[in-house]
N, C-alpha and C. Protein backbone atom coordinates (compact mmCIF):
# COMPACT_ATOMS: atom_id res chain seq x y z
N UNK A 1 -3.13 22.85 30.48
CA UNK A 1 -3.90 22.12 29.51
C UNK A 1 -3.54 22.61 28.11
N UNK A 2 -3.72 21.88 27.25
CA UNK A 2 -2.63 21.86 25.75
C UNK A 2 -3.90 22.02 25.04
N UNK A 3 -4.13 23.32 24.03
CA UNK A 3 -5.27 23.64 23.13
C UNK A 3 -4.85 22.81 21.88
N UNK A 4 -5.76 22.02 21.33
CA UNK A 4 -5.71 21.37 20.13
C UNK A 4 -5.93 22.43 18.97
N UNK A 5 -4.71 22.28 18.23
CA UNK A 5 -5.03 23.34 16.86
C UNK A 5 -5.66 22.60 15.85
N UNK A 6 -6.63 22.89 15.20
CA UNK A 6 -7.62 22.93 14.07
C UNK A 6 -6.12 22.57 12.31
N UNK A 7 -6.47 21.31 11.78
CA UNK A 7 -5.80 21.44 11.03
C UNK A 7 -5.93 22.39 9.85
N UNK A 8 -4.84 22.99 9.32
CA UNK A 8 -5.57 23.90 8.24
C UNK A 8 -5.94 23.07 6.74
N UNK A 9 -6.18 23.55 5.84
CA UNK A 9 -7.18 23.56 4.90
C UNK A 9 -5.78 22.47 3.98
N UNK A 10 -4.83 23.08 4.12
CA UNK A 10 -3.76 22.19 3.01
C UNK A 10 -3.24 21.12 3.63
N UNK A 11 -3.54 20.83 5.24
CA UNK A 11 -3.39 19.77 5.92
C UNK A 11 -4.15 18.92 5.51
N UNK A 12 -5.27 19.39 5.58
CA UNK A 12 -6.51 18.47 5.05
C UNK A 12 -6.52 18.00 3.74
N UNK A 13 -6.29 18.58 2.79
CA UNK A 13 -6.09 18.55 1.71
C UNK A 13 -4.76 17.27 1.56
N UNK A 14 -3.36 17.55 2.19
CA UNK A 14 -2.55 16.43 2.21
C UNK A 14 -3.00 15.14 2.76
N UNK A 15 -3.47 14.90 3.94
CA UNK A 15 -4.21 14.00 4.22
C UNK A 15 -4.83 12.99 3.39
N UNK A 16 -5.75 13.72 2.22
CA UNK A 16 -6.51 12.98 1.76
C UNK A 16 -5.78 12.62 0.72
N UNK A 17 -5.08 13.62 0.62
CA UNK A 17 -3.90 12.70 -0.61
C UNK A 17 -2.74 11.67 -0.15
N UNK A 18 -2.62 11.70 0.65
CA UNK A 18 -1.47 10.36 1.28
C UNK A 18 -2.42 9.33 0.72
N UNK A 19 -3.56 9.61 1.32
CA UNK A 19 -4.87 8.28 1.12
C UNK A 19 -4.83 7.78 -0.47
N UNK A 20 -5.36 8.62 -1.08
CA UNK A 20 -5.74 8.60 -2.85
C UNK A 20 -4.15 8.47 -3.48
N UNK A 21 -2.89 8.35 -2.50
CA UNK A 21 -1.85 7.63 -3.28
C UNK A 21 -1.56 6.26 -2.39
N UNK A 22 -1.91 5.87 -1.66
CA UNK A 22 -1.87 4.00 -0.92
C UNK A 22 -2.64 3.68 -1.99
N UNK A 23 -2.12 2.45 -2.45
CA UNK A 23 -2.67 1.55 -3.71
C UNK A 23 -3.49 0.76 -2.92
N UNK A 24 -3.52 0.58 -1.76
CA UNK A 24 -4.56 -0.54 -1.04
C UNK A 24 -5.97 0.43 -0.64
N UNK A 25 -6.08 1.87 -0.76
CA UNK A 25 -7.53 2.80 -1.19
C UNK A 25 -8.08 1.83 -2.36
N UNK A 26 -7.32 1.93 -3.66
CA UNK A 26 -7.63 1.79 -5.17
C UNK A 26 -7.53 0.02 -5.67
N UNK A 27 -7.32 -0.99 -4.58
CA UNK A 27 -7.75 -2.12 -5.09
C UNK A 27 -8.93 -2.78 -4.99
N UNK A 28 -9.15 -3.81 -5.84
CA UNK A 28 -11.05 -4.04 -5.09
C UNK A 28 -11.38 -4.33 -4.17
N UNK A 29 -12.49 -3.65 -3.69
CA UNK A 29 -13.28 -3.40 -2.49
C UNK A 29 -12.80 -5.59 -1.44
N UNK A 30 -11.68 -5.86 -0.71
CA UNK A 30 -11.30 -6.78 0.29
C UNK A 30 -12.66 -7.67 0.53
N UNK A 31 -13.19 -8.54 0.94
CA UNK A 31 -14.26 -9.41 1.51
C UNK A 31 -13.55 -9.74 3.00
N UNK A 32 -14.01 -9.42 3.85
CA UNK A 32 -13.77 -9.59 5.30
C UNK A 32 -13.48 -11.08 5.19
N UNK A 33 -14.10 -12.17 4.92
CA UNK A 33 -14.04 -13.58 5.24
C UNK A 33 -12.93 -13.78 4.46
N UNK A 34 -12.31 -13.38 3.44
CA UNK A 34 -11.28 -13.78 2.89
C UNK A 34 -9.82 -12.96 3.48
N UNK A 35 -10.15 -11.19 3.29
CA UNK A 35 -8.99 -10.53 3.40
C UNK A 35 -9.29 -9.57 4.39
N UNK A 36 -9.87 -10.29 6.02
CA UNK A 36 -9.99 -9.18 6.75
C UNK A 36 -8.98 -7.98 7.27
N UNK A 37 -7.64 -8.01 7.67
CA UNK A 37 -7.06 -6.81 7.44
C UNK A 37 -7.15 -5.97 6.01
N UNK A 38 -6.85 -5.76 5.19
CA UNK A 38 -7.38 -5.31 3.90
C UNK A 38 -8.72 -5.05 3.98
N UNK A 39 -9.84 -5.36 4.54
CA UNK A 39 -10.85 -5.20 4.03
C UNK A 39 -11.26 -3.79 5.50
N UNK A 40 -10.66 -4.15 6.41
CA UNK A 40 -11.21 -3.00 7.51
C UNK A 40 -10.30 -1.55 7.60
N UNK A 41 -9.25 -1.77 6.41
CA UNK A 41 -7.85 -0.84 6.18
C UNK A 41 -8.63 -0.06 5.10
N UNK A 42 -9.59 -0.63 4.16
CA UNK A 42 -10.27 0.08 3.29
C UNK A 42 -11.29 0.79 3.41
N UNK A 43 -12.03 0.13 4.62
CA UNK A 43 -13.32 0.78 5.38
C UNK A 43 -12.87 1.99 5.88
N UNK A 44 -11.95 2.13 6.79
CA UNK A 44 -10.93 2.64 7.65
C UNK A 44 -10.98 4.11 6.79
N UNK A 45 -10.05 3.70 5.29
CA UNK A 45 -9.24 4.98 4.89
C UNK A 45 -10.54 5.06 4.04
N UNK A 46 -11.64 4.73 3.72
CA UNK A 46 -12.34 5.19 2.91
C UNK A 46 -13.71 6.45 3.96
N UNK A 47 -13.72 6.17 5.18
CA UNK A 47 -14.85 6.89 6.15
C UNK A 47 -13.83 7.81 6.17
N UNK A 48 -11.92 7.75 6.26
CA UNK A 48 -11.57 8.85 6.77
C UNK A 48 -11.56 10.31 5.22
N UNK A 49 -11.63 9.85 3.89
CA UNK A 49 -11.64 10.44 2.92
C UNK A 49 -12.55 11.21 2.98
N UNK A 50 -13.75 10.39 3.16
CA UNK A 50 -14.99 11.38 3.17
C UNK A 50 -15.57 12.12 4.20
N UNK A 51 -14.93 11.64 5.62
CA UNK A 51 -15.34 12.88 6.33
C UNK A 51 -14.22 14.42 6.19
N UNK A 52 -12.88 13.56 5.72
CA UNK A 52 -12.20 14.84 5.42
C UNK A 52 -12.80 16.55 4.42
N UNK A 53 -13.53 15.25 2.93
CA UNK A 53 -13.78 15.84 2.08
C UNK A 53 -14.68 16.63 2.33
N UNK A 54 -15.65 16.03 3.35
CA UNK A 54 -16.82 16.81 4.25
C UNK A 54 -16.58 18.17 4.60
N UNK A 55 -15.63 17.89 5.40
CA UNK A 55 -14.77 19.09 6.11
C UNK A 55 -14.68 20.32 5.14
N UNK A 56 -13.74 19.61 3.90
CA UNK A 56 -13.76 20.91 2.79
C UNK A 56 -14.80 20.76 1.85
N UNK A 57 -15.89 20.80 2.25
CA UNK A 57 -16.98 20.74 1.18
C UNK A 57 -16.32 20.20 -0.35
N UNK A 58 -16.22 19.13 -0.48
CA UNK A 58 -15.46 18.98 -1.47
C UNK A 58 -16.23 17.36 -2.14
N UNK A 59 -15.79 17.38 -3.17
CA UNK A 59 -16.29 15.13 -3.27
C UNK A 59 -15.07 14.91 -3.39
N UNK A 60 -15.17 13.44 -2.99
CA UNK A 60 -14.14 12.94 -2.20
C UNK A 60 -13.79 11.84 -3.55
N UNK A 61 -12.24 11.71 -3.62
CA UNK A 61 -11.48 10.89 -4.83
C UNK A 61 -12.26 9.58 -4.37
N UNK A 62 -13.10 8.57 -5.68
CA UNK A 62 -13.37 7.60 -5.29
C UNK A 62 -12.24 6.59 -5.05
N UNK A 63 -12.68 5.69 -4.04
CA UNK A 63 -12.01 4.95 -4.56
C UNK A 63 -11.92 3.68 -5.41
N UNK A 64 -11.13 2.87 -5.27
CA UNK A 64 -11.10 1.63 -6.52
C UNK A 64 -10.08 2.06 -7.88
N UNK A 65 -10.00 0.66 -9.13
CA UNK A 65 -8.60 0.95 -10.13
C UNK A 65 -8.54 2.26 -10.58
N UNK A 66 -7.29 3.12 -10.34
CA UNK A 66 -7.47 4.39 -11.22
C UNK A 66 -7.26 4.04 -12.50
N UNK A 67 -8.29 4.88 -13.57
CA UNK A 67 -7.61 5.17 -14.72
C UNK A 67 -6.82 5.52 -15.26
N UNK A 68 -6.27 5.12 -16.90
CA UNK A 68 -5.22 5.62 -16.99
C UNK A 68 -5.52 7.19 -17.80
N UNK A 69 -4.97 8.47 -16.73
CA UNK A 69 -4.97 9.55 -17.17
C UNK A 69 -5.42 10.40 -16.58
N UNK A 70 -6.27 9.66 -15.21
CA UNK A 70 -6.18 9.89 -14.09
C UNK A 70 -5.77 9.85 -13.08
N UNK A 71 -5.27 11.10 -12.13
CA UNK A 71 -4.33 10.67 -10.86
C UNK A 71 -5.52 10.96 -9.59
């Protein structure tokens, strides 16, 4: 039987950044009746941000348009 290793802290940390760089995190919030893939891809990567951020006690990059001057 194969022990599952615990990701570490900069795993987690990359993770959530793959996320907070997909431009489809940061466009407006999809309407299921119009753009249901898009709209359950956002649900999707947005529950997985914040339970990550959970993980590292951390707040989690919102999402939606970034500013400019913010990454």
């Amino acid at each position: 039987m194969k022990i599952l290793e615990r990701p570490s802290v900069n795993e987690i940390r990359a993770a959530i950044a793959r996320i907070d760089a997909d431009e489809r995190y940061h466009y407006p919030p999809a309407l299921v009746q119009i753009n249901a893939p898009l709209a359950l891809e956002q649900v999707a990567m947005s529950a997985k941000v914040q339970a990550l951020a959970w993980v590292l006690g951390i707040k989690p990059p919102r999402p939606g348009p970034k500013r400019k001057g913010k990454s």
